[in-house]
C-alpha atoms as a PDB file:
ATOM      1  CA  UNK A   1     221.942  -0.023 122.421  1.00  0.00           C
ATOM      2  CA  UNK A   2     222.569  -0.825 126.061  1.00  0.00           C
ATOM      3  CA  UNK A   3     226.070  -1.559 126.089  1.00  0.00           C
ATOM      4  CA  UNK A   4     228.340  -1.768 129.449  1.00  0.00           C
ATOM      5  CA  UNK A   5     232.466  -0.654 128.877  1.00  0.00           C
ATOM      6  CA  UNK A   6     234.359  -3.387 127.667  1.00  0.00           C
ATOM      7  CA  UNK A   7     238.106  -3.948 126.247  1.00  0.00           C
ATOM      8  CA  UNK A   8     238.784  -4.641 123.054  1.00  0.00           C
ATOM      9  CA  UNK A   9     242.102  -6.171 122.413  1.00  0.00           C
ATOM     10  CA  UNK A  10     243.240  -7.036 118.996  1.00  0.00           C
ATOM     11  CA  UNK A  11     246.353  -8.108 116.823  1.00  0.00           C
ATOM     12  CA  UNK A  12     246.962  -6.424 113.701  1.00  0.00           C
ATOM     13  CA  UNK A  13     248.264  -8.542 110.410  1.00  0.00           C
ATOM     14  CA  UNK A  14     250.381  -7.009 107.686  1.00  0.00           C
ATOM     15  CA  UNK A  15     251.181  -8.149 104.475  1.00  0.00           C
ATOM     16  CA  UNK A  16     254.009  -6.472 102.753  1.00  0.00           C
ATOM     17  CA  UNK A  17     255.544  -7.090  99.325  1.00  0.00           C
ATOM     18  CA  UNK A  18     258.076  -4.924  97.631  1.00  0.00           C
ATOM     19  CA  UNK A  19     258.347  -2.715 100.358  1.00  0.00           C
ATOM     20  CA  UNK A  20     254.555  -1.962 100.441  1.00  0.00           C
ATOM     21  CA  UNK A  21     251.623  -2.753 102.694  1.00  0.00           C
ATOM     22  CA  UNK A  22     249.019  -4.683 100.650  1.00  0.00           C
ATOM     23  CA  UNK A  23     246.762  -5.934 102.870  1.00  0.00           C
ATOM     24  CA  UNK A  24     246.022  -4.992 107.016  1.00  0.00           C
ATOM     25  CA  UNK A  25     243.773  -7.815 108.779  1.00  0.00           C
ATOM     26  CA  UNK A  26     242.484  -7.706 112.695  1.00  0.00           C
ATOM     27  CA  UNK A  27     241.566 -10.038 114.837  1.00  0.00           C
ATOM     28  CA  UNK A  28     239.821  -9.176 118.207  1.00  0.00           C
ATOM     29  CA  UNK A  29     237.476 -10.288 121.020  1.00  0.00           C
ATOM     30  CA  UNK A  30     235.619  -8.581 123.227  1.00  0.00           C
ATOM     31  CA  UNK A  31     236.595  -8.724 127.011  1.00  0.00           C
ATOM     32  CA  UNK A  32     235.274  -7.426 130.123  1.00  0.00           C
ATOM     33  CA  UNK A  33     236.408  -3.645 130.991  1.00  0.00           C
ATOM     34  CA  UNK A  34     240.095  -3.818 132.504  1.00  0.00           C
ATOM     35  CA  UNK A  35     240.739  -6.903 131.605  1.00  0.00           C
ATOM     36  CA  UNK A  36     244.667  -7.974 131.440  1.00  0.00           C
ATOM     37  CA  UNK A  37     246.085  -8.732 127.563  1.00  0.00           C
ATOM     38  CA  UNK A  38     248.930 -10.434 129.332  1.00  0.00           C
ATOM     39  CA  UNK A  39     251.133  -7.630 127.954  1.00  0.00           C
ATOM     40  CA  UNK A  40     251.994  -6.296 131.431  1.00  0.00           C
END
């Protein structure tokens, strides 16, 4: 595979009952390397 660097920015679901994780989900795109998550 010829890849070039890239970012990878995601978000990370939860889902808690009882006090307990049940289920994790993620959700992320690929961007081009150094790319700003408009986080800074």
């Amino acid at each position: 595979m010829n890849l070039k660097a890239f970012d990878l920015p995601a978000a990370h679901i939860f889902k808690i009952r009882s006090g307990k994780i049940h289920e994790v989900e993620a959700i992320g795109t690929m961007m081009p390397y150094n790319s700003k998550t408009g986080w800074e």
